[in-house]
PDB file of N, CA and C in Angstrom:
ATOM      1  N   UNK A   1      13.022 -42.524 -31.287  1.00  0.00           N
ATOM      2  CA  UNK A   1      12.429 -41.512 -30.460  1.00  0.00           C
ATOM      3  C   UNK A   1      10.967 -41.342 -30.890  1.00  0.00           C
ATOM      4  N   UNK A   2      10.194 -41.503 -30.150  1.00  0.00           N
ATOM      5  CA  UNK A   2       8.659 -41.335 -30.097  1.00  0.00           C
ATOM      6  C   UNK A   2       8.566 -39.804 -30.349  1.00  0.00           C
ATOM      7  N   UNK A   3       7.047 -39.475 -31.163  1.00  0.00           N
ATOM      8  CA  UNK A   3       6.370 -38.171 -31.473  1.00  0.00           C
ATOM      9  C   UNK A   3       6.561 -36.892 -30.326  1.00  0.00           C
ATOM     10  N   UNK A   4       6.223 -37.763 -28.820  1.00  0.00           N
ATOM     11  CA  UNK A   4       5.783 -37.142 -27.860  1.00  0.00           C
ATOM     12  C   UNK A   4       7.225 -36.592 -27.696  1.00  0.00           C
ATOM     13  N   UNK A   5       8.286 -37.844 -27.006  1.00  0.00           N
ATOM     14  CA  UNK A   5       9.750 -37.322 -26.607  1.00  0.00           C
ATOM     15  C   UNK A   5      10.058 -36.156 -27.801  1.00  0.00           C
ATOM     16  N   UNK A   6      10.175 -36.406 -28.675  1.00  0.00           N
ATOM     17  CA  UNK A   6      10.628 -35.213 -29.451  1.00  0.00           C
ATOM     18  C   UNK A   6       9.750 -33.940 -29.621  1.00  0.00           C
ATOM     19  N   UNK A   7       8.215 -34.149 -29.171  1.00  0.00           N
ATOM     20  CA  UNK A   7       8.170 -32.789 -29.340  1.00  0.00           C
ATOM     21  C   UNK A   7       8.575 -32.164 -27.542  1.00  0.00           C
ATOM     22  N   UNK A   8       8.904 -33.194 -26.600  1.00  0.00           N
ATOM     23  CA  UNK A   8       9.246 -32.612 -25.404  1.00  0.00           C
ATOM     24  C   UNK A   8      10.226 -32.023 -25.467  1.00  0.00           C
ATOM     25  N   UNK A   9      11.903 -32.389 -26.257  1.00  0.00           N
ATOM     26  CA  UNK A   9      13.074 -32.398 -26.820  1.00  0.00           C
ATOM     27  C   UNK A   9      12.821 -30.727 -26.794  1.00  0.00           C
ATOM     28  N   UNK A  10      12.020 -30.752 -28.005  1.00  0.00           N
ATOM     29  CA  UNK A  10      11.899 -29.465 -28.940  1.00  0.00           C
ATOM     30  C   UNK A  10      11.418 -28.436 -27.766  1.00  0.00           C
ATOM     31  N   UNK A  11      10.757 -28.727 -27.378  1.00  0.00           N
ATOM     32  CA  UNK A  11       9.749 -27.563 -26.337  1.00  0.00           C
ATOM     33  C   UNK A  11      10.900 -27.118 -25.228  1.00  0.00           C
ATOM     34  N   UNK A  12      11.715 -28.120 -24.378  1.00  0.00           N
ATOM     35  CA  UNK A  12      12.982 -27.671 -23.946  1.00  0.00           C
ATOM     36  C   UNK A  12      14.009 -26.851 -24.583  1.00  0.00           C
ATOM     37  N   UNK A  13      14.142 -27.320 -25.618  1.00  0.00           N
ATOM     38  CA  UNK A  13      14.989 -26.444 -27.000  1.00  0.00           C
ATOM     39  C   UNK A  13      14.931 -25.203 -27.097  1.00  0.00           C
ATOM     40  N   UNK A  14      13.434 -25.061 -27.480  1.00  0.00           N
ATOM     41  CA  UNK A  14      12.844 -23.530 -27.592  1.00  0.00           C
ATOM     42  C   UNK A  14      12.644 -23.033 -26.237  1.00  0.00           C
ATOM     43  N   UNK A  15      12.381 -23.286 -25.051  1.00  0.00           N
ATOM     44  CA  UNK A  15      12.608 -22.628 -23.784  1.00  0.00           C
ATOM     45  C   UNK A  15      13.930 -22.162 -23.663  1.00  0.00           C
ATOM     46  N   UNK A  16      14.892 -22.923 -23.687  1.00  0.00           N
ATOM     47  CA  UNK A  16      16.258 -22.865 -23.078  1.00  0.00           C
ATOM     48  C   UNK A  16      16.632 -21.743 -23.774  1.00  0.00           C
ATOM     49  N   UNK A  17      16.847 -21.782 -25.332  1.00  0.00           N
ATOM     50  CA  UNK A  17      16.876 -20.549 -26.317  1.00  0.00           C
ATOM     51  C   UNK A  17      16.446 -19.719 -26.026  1.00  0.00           C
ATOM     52  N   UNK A  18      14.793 -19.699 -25.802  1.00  0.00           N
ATOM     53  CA  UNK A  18      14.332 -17.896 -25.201  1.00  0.00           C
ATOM     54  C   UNK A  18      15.016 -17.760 -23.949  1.00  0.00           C
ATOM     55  N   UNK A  19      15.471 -18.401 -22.955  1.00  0.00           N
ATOM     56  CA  UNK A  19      16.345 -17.633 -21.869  1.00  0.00           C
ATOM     57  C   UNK A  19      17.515 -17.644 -22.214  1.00  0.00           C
ATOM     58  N   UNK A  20      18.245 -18.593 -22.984  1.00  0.00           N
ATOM     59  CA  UNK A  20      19.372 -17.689 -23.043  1.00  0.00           C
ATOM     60  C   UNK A  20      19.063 -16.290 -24.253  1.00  0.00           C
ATOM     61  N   UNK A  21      18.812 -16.202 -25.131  1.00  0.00           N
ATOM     62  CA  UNK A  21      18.558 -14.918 -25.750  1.00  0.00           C
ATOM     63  C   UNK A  21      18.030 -14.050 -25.129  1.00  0.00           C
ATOM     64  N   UNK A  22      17.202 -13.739 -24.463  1.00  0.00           N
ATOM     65  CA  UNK A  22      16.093 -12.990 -24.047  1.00  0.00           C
ATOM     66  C   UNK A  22      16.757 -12.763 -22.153  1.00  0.00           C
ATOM     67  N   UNK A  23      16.557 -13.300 -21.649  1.00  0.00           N
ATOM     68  CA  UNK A  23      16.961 -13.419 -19.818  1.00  0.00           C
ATOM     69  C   UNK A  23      18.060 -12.419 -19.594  1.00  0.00           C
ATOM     70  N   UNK A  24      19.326 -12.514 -20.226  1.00  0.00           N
ATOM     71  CA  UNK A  24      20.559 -11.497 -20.006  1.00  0.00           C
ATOM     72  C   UNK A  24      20.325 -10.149 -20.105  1.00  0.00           C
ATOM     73  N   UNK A  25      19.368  -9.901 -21.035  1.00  0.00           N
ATOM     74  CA  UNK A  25      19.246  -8.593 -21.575  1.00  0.00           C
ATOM     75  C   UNK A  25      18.511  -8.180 -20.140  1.00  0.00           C
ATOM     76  N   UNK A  26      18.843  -6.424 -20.057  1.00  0.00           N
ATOM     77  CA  UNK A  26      18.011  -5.771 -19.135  1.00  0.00           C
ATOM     78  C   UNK A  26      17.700  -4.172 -20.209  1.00  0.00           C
ATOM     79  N   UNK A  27      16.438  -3.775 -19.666  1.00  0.00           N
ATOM     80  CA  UNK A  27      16.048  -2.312 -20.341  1.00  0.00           C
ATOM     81  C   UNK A  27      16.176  -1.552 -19.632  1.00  0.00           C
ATOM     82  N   UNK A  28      16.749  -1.411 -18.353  1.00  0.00           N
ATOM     83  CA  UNK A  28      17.842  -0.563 -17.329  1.00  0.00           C
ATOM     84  C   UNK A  28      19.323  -0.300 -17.774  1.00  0.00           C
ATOM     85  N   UNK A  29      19.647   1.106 -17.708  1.00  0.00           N
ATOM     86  CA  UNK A  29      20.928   1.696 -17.875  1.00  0.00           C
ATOM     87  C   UNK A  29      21.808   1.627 -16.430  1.00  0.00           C
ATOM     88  N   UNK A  30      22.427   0.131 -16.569  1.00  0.00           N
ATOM     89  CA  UNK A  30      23.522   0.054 -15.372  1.00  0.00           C
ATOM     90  C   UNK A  30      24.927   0.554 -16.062  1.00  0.00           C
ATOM     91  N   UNK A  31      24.889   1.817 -16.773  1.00  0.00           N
ATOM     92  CA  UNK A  31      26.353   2.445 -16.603  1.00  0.00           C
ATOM     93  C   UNK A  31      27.103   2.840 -15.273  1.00  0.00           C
ATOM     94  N   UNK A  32      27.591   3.741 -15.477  1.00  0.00           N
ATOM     95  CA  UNK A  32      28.044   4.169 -13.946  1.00  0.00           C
ATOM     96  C   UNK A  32      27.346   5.218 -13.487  1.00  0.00           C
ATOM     97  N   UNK A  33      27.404   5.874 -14.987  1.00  0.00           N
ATOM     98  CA  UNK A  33      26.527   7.643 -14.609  1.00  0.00           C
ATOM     99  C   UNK A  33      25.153   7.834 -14.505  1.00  0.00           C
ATOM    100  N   UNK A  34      25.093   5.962 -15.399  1.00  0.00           N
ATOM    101  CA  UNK A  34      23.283   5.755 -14.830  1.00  0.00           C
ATOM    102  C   UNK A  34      23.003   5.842 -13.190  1.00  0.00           C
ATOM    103  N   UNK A  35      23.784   4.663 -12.618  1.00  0.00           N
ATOM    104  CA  UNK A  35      23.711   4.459 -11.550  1.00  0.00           C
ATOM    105  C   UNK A  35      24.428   5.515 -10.818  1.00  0.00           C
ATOM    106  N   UNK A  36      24.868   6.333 -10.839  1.00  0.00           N
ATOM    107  CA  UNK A  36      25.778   7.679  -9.720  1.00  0.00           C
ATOM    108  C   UNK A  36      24.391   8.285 -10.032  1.00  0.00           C
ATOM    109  N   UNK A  37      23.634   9.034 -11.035  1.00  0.00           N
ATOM    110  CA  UNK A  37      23.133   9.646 -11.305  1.00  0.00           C
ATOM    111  C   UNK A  37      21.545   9.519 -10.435  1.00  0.00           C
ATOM    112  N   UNK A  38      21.384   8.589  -9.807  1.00  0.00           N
ATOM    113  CA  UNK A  38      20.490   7.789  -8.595  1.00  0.00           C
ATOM    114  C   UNK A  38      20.789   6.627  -8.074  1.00  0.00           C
ATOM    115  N   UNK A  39      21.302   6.564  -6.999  1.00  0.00           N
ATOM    116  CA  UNK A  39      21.405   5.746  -5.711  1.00  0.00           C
ATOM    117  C   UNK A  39      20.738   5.601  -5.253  1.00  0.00           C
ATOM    118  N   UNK A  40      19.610   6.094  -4.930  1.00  0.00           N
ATOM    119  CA  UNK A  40      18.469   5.469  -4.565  1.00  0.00           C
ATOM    120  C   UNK A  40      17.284   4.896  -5.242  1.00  0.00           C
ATOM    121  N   UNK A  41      17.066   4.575  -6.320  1.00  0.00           N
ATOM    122  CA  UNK A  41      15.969   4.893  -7.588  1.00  0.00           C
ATOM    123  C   UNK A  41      14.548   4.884  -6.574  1.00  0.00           C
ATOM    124  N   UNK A  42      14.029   4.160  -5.765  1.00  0.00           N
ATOM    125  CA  UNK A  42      12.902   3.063  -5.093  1.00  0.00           C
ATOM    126  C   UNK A  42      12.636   4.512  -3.735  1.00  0.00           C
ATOM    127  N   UNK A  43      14.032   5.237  -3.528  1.00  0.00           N
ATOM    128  CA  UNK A  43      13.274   6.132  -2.607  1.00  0.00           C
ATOM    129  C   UNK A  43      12.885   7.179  -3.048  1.00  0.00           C
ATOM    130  N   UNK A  44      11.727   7.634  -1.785  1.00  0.00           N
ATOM    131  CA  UNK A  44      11.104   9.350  -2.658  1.00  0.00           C
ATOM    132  C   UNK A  44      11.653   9.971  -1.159  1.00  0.00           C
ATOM    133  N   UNK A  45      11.571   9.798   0.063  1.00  0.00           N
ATOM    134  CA  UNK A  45      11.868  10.469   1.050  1.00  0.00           C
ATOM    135  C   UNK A  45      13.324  10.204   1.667  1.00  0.00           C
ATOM    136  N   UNK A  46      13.390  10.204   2.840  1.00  0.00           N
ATOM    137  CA  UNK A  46      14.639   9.849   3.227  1.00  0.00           C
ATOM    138  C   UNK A  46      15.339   8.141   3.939  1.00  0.00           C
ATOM    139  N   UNK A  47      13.588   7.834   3.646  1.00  0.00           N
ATOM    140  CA  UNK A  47      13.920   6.473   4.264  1.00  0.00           C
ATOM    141  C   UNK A  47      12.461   5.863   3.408  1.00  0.00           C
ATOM    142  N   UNK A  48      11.536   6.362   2.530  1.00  0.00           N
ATOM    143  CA  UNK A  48      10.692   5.334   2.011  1.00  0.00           C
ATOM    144  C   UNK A  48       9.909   5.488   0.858  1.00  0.00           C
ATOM    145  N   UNK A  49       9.851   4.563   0.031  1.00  0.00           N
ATOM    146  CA  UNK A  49       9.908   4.046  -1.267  1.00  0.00           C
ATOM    147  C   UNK A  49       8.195   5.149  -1.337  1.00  0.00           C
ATOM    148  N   UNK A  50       8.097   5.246  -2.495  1.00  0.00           N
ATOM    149  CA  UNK A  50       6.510   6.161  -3.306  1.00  0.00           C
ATOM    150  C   UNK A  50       5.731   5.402  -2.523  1.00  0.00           C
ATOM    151  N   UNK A  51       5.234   4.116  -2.659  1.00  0.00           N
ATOM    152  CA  UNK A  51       4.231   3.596  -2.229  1.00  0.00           C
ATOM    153  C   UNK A  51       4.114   3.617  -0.727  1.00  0.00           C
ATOM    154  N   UNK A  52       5.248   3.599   0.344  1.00  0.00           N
ATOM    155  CA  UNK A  52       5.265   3.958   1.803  1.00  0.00           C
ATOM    156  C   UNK A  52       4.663   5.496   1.759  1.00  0.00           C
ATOM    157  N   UNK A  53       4.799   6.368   0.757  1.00  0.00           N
ATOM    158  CA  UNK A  53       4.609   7.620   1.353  1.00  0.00           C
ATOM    159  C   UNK A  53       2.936   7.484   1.070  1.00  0.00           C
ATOM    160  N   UNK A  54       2.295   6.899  -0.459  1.00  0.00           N
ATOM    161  CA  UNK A  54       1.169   6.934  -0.614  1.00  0.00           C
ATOM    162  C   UNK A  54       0.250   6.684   0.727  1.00  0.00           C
ATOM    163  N   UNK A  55       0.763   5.210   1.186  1.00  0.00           N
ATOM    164  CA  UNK A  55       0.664   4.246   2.359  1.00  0.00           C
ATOM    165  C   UNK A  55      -0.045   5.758   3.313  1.00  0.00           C
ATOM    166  N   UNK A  56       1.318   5.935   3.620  1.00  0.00           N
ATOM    167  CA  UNK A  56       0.917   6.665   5.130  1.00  0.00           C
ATOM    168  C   UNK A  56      -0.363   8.177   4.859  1.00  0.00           C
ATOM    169  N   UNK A  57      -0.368   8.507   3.885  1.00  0.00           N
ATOM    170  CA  UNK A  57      -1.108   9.823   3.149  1.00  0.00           C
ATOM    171  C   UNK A  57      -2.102   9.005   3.350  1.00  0.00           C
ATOM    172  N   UNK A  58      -2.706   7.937   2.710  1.00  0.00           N
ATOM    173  CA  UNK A  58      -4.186   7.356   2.728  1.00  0.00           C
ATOM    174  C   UNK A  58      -4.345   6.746   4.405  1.00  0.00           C
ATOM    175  N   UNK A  59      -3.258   6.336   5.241  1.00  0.00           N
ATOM    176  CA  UNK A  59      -4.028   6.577   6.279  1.00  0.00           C
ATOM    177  C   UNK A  59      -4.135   7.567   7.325  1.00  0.00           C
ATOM    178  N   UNK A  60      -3.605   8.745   7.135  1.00  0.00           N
ATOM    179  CA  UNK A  60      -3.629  10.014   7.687  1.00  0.00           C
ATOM    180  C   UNK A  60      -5.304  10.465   7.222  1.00  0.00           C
ATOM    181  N   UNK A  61      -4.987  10.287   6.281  1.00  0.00           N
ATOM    182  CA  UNK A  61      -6.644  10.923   4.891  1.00  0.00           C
ATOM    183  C   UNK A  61      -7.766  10.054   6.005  1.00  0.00           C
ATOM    184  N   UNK A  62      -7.356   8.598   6.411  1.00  0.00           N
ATOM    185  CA  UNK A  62      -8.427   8.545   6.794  1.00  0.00           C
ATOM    186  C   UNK A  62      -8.739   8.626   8.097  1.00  0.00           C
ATOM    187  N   UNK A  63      -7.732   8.376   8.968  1.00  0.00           N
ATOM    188  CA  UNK A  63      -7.700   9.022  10.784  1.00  0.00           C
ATOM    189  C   UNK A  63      -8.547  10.277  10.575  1.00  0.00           C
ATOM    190  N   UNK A  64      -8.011  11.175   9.699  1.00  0.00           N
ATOM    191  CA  UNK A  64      -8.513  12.668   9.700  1.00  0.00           C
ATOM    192  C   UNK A  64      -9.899  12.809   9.667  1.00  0.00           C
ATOM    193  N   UNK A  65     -10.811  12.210   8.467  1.00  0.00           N
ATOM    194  CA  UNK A  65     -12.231  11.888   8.463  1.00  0.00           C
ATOM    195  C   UNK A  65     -12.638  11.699   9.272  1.00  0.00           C
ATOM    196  N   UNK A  66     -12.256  10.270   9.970  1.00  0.00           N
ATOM    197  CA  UNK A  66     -13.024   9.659  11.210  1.00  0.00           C
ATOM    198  C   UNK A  66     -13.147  10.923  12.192  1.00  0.00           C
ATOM    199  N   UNK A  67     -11.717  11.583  12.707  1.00  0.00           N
ATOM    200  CA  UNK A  67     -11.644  13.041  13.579  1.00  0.00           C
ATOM    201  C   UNK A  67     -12.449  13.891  13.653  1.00  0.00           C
ATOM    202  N   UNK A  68     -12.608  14.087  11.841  1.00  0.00           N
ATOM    203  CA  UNK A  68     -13.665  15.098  11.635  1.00  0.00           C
ATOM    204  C   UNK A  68     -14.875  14.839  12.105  1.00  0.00           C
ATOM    205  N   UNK A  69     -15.337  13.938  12.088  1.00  0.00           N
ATOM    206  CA  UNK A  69     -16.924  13.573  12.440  1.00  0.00           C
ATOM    207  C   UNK A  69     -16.894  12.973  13.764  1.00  0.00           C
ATOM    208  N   UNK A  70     -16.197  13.085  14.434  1.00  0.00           N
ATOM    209  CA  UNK A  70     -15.736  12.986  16.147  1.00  0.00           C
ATOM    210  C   UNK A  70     -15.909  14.200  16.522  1.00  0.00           C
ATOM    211  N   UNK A  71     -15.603  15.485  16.021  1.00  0.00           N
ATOM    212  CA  UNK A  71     -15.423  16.396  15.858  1.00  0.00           C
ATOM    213  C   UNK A  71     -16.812  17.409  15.546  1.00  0.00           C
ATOM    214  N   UNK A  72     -17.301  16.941  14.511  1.00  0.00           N
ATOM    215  CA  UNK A  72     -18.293  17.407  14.256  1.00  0.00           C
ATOM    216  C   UNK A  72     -19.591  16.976  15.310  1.00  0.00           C
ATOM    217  N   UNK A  73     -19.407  16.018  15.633  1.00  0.00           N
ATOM    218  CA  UNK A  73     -20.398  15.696  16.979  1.00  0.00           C
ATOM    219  C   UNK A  73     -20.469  16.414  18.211  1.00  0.00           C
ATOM    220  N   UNK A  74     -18.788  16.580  18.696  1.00  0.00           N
ATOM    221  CA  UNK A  74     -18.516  17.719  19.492  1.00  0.00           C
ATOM    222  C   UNK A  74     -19.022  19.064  19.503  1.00  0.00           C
ATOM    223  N   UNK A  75     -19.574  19.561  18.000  1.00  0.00           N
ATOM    224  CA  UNK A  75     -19.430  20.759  17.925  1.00  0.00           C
ATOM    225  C   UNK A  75     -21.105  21.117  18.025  1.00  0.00           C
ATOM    226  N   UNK A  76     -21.956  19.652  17.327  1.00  0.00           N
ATOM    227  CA  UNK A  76     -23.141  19.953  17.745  1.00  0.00           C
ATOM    228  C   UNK A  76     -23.751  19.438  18.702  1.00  0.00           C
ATOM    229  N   UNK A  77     -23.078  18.964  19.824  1.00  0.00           N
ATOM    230  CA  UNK A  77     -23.461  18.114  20.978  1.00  0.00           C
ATOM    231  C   UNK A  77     -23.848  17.100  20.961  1.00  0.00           C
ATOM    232  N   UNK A  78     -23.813  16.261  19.852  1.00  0.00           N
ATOM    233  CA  UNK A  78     -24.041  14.863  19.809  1.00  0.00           C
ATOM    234  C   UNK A  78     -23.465  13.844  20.541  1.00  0.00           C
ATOM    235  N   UNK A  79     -22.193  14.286  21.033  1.00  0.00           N
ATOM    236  CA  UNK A  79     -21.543  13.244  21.866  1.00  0.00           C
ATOM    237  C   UNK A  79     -21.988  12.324  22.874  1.00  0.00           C
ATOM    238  N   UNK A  80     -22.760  13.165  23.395  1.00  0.00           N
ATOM    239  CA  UNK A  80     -23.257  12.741  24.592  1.00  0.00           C
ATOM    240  C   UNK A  80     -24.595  13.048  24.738  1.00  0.00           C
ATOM    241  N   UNK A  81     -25.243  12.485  25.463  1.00  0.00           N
ATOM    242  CA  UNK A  81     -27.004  13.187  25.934  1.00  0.00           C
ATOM    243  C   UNK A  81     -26.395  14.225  26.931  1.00  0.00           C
ATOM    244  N   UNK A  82     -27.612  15.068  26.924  1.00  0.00           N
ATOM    245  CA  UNK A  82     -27.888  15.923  27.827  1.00  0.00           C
ATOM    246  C   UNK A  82     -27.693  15.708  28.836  1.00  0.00           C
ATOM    247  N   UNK A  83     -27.600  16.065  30.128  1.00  0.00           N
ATOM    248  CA  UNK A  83     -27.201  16.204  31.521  1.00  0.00           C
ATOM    249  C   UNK A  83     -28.269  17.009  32.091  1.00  0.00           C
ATOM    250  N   UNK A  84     -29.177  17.612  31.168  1.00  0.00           N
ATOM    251  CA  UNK A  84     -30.194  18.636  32.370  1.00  0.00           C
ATOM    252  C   UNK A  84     -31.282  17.934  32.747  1.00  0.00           C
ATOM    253  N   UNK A  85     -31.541  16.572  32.089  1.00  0.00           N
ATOM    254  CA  UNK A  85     -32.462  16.202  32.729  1.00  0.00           C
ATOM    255  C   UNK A  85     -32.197  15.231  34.131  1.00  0.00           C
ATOM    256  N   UNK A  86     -33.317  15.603  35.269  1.00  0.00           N
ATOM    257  CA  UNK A  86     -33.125  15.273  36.511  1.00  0.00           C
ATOM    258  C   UNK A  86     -33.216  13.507  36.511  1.00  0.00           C
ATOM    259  N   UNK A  87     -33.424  12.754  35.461  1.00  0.00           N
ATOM    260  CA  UNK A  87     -33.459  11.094  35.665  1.00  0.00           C
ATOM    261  C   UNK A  87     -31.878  10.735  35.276  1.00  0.00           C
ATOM    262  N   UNK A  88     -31.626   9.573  35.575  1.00  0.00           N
ATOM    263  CA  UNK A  88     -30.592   9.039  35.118  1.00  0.00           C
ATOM    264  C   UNK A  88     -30.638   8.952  33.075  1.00  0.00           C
ATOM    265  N   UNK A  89     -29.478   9.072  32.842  1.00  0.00           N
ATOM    266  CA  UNK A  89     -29.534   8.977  31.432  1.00  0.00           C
ATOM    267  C   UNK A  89     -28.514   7.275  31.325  1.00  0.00           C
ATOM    268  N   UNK A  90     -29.298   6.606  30.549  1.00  0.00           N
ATOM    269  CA  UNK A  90     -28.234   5.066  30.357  1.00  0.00           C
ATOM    270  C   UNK A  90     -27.477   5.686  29.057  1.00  0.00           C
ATOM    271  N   UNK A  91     -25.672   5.496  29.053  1.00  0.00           N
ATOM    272  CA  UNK A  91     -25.399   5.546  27.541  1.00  0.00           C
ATOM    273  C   UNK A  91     -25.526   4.499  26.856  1.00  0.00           C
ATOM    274  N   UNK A  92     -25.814   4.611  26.144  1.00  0.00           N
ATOM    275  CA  UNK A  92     -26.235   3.337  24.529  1.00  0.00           C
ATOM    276  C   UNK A  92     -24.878   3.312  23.673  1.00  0.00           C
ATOM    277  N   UNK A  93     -24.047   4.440  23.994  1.00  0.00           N
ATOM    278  CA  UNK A  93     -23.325   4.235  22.592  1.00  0.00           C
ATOM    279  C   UNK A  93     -22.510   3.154  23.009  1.00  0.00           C
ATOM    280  N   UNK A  94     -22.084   2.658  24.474  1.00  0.00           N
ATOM    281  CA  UNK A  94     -21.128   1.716  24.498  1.00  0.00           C
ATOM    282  C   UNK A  94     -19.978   2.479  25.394  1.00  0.00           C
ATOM    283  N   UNK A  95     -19.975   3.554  25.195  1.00  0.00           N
ATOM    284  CA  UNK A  95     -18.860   4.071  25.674  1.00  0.00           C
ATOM    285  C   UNK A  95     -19.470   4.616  27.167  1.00  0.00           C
ATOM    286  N   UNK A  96     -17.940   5.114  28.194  1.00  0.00           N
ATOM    287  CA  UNK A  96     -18.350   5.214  29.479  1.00  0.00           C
ATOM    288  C   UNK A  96     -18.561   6.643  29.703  1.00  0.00           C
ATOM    289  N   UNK A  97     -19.570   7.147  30.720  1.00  0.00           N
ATOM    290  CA  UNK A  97     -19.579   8.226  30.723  1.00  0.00           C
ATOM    291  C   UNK A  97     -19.027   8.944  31.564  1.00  0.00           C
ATOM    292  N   UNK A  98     -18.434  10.102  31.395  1.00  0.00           N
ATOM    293  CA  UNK A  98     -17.431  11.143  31.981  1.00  0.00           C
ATOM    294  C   UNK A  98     -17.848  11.852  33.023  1.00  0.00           C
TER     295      UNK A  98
END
């Protein structure tokens, strides 16, 4: 057996060993009263996991912003140009006018 094959031998050796020693084990309590004690672990609501609820919070957080400053345009008339003047007004923003 050549240097190389045997240290390949060996390197399989020591893999196979760390999974079987190491792989079986878990640092989760699958008793019974672990598991009765939460049936759901992964949910926070009634149908979705922490990160779905984060999910939907950051895009509420950001619909809401955008609203606000939709909003805030509304409130100081930015939306739109004026209407009192007697020429045609072109809109620029892209959008159609009402």
């Amino acid at each position: 057996m050549t240097t190389r094959a045997a240290f390949r031998s060996s390197c399989l050796l020591l893999a196979v060993a760390s999974v079987g020693l190491g792989g079986c084990t878990s640092p989760d309590d699958v008793s019974f009263n672990a598991i009765k004690g939460d049936l759901t672990p992964h949910i926070v609501g009634l149908t979705e996991r922490d990160v779905d609820v984060e999910l939907n919070m950051a895009v509420v957080g950001n619909q809401n912003l955008r609203m606000f400053w939709g909003d805030l345009g509304r409130i100081w008339l930015f939306d739109r140009p004026s209407r009192l003047s007697p020429y045609d007004i072109i809109a620029t923003s892209g959008q159609p006018s009402q």
